[in-house]
N, C-alpha and C. Protein backbone atom coordinates (compact mmCIF):
# COMPACT_ATOMS: atom_id res chain seq x y z
N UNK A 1 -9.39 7.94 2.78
CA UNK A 1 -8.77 6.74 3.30
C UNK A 1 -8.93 6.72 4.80
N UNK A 2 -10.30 6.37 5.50
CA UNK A 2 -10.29 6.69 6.63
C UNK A 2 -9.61 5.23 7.41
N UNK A 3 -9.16 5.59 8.78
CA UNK A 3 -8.34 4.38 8.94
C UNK A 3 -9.31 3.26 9.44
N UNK A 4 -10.64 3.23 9.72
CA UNK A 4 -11.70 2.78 10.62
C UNK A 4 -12.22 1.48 9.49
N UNK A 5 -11.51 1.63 8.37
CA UNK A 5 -11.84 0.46 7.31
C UNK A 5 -10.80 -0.45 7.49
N UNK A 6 -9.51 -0.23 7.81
CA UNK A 6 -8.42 -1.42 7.76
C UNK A 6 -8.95 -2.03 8.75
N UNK A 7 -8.56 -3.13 8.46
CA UNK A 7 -8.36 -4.67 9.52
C UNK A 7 -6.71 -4.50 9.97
N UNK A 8 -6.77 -5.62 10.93
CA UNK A 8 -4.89 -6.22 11.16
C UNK A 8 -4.22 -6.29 10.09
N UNK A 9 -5.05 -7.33 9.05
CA UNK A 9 -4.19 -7.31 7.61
C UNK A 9 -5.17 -6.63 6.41
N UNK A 10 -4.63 -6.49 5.70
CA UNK A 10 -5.51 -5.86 4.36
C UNK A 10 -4.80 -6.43 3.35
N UNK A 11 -5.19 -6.83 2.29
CA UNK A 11 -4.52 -7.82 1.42
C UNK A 11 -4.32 -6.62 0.36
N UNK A 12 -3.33 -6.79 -0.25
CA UNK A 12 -2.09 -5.64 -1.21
C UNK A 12 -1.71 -6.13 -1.87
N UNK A 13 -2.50 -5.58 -3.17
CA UNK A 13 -2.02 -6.28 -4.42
C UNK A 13 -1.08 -5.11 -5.04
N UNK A 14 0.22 -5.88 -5.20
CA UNK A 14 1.58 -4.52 -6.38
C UNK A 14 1.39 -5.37 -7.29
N UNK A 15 0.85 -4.68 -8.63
CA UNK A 15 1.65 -5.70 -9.82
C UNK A 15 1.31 -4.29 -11.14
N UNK A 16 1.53 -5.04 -11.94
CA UNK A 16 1.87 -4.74 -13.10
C UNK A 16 0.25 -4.26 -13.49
N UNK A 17 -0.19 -2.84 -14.68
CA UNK A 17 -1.60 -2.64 -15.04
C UNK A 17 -2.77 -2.57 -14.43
N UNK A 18 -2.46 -2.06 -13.23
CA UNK A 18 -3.34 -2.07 -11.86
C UNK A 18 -4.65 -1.85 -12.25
N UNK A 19 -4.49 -0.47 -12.86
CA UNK A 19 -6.07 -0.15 -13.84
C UNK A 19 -6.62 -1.13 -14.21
N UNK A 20 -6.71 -2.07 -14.99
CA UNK A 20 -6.68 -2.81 -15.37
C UNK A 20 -7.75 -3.78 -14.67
N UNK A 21 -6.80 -4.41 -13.10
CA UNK A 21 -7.43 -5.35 -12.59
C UNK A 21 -8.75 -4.30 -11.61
N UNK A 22 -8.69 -2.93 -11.15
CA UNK A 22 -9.50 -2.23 -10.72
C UNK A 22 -10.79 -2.29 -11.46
N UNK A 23 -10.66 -1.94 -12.74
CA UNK A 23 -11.79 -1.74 -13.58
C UNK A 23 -12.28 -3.52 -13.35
N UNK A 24 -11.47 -4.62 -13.62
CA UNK A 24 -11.82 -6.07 -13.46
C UNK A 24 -12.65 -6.15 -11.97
N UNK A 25 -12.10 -5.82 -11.31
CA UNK A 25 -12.88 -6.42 -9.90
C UNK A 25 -14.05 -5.57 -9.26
N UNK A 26 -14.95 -4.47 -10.27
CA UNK A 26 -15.64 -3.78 -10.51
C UNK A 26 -16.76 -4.39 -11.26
N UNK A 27 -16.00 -4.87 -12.64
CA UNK A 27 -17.01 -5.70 -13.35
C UNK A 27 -17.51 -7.09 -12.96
N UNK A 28 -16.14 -8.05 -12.75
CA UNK A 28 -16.33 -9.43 -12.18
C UNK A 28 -17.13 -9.35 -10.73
N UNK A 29 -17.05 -8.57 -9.87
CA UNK A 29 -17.36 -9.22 -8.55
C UNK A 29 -17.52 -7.80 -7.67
N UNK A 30 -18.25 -6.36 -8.69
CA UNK A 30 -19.34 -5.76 -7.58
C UNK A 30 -18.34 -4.95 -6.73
N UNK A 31 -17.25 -4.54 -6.99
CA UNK A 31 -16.03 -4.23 -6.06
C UNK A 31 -16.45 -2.84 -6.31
N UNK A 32 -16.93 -1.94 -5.09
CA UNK A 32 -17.06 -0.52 -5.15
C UNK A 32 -15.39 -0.05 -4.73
N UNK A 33 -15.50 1.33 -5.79
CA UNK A 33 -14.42 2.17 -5.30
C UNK A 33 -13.90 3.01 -4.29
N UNK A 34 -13.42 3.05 -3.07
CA UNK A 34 -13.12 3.50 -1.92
C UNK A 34 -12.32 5.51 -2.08
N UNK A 35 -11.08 4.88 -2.65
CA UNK A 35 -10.46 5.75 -3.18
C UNK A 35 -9.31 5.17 -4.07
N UNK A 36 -8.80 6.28 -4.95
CA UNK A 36 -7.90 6.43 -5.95
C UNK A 36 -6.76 7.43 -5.97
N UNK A 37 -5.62 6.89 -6.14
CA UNK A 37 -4.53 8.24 -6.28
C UNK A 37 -4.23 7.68 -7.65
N UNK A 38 -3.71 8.90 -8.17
CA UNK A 38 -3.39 8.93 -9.70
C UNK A 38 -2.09 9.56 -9.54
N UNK A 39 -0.92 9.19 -10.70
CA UNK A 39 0.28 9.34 -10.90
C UNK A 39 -0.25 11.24 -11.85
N UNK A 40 0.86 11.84 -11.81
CA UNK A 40 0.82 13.02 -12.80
C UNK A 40 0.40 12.89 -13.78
N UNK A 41 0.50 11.47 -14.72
CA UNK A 41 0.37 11.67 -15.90
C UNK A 41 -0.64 10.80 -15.62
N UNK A 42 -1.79 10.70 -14.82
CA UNK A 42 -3.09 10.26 -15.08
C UNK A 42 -3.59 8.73 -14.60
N UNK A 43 -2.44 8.11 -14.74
CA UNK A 43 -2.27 6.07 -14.67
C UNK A 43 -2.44 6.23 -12.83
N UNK A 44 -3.36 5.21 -12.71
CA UNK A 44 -3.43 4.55 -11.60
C UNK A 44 -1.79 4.25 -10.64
N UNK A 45 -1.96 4.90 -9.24
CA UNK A 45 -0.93 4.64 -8.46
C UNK A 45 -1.28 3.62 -7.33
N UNK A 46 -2.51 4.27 -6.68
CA UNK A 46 -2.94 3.82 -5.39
C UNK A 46 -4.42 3.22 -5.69
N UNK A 47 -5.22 2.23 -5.59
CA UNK A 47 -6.82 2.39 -5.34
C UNK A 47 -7.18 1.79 -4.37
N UNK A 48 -8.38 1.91 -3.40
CA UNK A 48 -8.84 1.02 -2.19
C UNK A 48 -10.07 0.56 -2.82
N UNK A 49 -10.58 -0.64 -3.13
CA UNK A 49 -11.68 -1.07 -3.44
C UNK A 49 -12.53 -2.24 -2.20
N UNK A 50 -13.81 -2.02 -1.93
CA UNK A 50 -14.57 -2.72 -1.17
C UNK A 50 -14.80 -4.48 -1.74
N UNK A 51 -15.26 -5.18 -1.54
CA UNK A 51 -15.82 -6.55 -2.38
C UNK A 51 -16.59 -6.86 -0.96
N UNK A 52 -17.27 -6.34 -1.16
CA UNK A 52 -18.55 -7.24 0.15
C UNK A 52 -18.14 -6.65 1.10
N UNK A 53 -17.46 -6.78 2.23
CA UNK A 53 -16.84 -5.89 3.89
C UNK A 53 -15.44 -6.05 3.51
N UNK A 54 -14.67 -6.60 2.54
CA UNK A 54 -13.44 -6.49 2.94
C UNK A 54 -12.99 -5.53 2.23
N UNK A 55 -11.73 -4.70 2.85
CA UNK A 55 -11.06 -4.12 1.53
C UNK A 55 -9.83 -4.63 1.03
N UNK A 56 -9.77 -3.95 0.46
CA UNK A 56 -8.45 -4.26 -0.94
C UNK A 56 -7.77 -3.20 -1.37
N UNK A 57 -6.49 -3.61 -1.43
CA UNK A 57 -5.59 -2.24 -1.53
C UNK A 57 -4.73 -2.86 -3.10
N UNK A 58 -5.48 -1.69 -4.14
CA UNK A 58 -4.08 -2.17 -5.35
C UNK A 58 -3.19 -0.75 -5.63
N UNK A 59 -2.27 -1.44 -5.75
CA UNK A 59 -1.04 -0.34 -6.14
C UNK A 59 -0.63 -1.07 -7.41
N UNK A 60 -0.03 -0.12 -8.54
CA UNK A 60 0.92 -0.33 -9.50
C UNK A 60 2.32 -0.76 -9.01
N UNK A 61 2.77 -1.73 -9.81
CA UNK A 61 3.95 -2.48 -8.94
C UNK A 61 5.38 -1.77 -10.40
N UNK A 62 6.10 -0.76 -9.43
CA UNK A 62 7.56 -0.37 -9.65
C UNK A 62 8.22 -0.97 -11.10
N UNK A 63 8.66 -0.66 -11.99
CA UNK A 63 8.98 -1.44 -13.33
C UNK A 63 10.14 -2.22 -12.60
N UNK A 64 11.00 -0.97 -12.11
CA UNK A 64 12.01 -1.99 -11.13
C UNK A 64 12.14 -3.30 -10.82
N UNK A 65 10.77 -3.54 -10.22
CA UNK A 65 9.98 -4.32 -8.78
C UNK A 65 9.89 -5.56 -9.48
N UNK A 66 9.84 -6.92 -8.50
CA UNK A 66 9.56 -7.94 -8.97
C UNK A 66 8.21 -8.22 -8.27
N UNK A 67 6.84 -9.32 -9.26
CA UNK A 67 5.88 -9.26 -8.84
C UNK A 67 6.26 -10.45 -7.79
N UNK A 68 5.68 -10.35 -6.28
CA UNK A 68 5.56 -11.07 -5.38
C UNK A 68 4.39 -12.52 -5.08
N UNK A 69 4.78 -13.56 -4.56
CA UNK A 69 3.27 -14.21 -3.97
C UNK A 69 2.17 -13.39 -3.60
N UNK A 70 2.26 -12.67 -2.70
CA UNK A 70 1.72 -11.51 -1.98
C UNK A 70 2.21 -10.52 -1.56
N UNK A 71 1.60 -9.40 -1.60
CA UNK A 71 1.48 -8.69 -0.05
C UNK A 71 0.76 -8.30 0.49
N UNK A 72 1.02 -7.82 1.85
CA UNK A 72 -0.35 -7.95 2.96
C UNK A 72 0.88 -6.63 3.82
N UNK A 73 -0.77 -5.74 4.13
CA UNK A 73 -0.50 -4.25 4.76
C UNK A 73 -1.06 -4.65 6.55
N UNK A 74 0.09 -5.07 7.00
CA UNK A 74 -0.49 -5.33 8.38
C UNK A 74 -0.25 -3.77 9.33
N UNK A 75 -1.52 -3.49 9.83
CA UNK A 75 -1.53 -2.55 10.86
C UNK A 75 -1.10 -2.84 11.96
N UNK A 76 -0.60 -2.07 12.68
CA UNK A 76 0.33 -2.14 14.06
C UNK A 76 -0.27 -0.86 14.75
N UNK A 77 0.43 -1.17 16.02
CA UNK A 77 0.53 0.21 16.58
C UNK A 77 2.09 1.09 17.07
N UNK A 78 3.05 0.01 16.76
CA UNK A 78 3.83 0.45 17.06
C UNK A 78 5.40 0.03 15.62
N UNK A 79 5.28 0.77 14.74
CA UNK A 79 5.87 0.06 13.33
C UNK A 79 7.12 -0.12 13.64
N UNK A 80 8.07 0.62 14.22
CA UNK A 80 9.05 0.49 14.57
C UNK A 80 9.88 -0.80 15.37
N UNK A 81 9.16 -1.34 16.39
CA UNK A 81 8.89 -2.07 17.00
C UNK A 81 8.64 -3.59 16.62
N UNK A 82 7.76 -3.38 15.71
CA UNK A 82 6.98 -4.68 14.60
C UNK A 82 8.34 -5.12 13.87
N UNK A 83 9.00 -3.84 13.28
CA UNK A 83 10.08 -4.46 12.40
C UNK A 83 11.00 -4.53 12.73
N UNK A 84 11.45 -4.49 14.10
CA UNK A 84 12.76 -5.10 14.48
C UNK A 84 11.92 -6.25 14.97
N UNK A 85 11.26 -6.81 15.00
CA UNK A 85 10.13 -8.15 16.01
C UNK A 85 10.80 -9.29 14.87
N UNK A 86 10.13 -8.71 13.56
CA UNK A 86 10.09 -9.17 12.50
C UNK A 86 11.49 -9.74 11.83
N UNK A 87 12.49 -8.90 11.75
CA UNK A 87 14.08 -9.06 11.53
C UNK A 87 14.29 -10.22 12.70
N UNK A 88 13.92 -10.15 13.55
CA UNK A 88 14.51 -11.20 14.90
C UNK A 88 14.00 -12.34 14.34
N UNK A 89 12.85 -12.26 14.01
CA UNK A 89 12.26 -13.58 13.57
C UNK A 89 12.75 -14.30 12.46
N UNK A 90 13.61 -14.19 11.08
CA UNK A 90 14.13 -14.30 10.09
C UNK A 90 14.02 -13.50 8.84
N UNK A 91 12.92 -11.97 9.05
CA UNK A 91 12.51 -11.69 7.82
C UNK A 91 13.44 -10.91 7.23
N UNK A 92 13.44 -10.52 5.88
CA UNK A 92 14.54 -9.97 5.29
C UNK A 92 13.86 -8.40 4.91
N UNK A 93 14.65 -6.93 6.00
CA UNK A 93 14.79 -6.23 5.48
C UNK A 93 14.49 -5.27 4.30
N UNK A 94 13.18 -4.48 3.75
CA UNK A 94 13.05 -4.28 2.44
C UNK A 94 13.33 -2.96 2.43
N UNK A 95 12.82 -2.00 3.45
CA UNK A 95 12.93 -0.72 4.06
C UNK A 95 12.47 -0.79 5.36
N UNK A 96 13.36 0.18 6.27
CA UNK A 96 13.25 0.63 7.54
C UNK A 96 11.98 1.28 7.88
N UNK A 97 12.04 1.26 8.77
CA UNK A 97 10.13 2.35 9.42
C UNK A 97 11.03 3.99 8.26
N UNK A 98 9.55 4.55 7.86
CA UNK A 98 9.75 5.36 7.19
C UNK A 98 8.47 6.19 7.22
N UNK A 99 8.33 7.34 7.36
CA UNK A 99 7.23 8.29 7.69
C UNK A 99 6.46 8.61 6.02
N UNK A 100 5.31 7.94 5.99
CA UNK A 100 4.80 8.18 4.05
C UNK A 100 4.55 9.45 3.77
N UNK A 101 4.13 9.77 2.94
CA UNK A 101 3.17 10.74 2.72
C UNK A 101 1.82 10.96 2.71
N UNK A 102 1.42 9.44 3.19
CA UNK A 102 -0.23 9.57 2.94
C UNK A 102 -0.67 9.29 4.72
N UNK A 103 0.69 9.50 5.68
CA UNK A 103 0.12 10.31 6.76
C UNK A 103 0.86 8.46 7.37
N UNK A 104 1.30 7.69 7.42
CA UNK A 104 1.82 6.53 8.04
C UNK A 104 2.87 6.21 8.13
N UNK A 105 3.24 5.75 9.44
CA UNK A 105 4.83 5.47 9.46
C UNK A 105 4.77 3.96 8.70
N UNK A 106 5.59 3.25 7.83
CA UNK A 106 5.39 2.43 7.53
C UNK A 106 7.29 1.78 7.09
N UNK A 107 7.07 0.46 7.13
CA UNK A 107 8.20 -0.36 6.87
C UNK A 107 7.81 -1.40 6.08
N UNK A 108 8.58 -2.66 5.49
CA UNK A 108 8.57 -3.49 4.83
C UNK A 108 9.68 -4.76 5.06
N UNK A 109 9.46 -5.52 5.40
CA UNK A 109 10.07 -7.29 4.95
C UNK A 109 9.50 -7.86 4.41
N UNK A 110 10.22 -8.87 3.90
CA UNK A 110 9.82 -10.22 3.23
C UNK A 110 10.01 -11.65 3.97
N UNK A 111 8.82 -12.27 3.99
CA UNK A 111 8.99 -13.15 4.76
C UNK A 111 9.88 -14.48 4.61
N UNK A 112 9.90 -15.75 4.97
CA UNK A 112 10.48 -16.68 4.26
C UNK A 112 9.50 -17.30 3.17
N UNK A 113 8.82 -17.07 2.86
CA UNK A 113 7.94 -17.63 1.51
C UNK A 113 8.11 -16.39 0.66
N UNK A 114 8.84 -15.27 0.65
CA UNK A 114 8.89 -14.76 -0.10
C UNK A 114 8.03 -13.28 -0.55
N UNK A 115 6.79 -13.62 0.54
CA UNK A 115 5.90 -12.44 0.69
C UNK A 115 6.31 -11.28 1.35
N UNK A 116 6.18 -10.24 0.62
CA UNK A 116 5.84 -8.59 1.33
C UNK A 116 5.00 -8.56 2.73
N UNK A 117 5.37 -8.31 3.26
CA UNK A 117 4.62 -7.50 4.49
C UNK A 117 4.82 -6.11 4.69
N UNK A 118 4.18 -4.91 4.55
CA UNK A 118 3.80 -3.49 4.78
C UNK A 118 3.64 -3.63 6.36
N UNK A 119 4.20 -2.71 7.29
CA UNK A 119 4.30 -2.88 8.92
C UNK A 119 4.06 -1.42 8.77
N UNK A 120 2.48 -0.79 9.26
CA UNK A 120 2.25 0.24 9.29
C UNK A 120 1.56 0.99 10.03
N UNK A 121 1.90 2.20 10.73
CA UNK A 121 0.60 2.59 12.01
C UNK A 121 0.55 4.13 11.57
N UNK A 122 -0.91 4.37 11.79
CA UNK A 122 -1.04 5.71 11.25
C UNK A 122 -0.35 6.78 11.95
N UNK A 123 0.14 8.04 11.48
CA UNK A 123 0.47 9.11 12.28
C UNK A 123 -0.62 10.57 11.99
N UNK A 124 -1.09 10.35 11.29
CA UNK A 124 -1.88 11.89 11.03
C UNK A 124 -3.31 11.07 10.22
N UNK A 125 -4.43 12.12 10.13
CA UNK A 125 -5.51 11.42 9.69
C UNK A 125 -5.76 12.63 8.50
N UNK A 126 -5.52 12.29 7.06
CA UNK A 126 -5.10 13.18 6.38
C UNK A 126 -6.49 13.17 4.97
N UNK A 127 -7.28 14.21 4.27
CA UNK A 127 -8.09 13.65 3.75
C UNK A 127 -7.59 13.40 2.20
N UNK A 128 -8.70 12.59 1.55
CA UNK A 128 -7.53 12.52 0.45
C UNK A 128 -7.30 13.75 -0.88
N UNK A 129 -7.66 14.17 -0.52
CA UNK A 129 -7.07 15.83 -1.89
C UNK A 129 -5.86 16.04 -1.28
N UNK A 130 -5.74 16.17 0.03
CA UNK A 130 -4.27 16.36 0.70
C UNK A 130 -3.06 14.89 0.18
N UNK A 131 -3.59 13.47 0.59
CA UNK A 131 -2.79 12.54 0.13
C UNK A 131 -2.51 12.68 -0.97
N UNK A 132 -3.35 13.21 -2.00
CA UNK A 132 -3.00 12.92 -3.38
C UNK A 132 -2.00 14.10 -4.39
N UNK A 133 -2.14 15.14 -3.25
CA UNK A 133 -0.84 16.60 -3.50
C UNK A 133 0.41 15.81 -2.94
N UNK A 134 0.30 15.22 -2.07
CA UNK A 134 1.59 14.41 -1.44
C UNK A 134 1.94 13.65 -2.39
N UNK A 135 1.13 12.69 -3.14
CA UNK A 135 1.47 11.70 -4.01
C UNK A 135 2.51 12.44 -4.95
N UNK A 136 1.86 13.16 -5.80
CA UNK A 136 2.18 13.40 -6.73
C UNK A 136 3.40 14.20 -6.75
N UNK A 137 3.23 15.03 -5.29
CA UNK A 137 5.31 15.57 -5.47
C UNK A 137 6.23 14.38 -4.79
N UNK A 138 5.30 13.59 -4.46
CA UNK A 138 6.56 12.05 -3.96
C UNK A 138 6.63 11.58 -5.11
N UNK A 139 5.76 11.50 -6.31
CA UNK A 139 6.27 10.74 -7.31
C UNK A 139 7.35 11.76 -8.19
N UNK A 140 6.53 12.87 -8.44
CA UNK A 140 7.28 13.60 -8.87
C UNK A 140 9.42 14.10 -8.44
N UNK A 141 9.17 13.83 -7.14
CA UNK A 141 10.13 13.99 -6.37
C UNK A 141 11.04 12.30 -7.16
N UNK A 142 10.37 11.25 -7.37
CA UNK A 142 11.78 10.21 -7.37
C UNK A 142 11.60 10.46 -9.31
N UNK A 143 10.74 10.69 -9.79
CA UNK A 143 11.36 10.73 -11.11
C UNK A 143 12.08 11.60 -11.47
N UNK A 144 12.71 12.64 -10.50
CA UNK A 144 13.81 14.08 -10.94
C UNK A 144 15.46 13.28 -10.47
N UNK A 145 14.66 11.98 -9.83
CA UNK A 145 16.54 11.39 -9.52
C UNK A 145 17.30 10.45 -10.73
């Protein structure tokens, strides 16, 4: 996941059968695979896929979770900063700046249309066998609660 591929925004798809639309936008429209994190038990968590120069970020969306209009992973340089910018402006709160595991400080609002925004700036440049040991005791870590 080198960071030299994001843009300002990167369009972030959470939903439901991620696999699913990965393997789809492979077949339909030529979408090479970037990278992949996998949950413990094998199912798609994370994938970055190419389609021509842009990328694309899909994640499996939370059973919890409700599926959104969008979301969009805007890079910053300063996340902390972005999301109090953002709260001033009207957005609603989803999580505070929060340090990931796949090496980014990152936060979340929702805008007034209802969209996700990811507010995120890298902190470490991490490769991915390392992100994906992280993954898996972060996932592992919320299914023991």
């Amino acid at each position: 996941m080198s960071n030299s591929d994001y843009r300002t925004v990167t369009p972030y798809l959470k939903l439901p059968n991620s696999g699913r639309l990965v393997d789809f936008l492979k077949s339909a429209f030529g979408a090479t695979e970037k990278a992949r994190l996998v949950k413990p038990d094998g199912t798609l968590l994370h994938a970055e896929l190419f389609i021509g120069d842009t990328l694309l970020m899909i994640h499996e969306l939370p059973p919890e979770h409700t599926p959104k209009p969008s979301t969009l992973y805007l890079r910053v340089t300063n996340t902390d900063a972005t999301f109090e910018q953002a709260i001033a402006a009207g957005a609603t709160p989803i999580f505070p700046p929060t340090d990931m595991y796949y090496g980014e400080r990152v936060a979340c609002v929702t805008d007034i249309s209802q969209n996700d925004w990811w507010i995120a700036a890298p902190l470490e440049k991490l490769a991915l066998d390392e992100i994906q040991k992280r993954a898996a005791d972060f996932v592992n870590a919320r299914n023991k609660r």
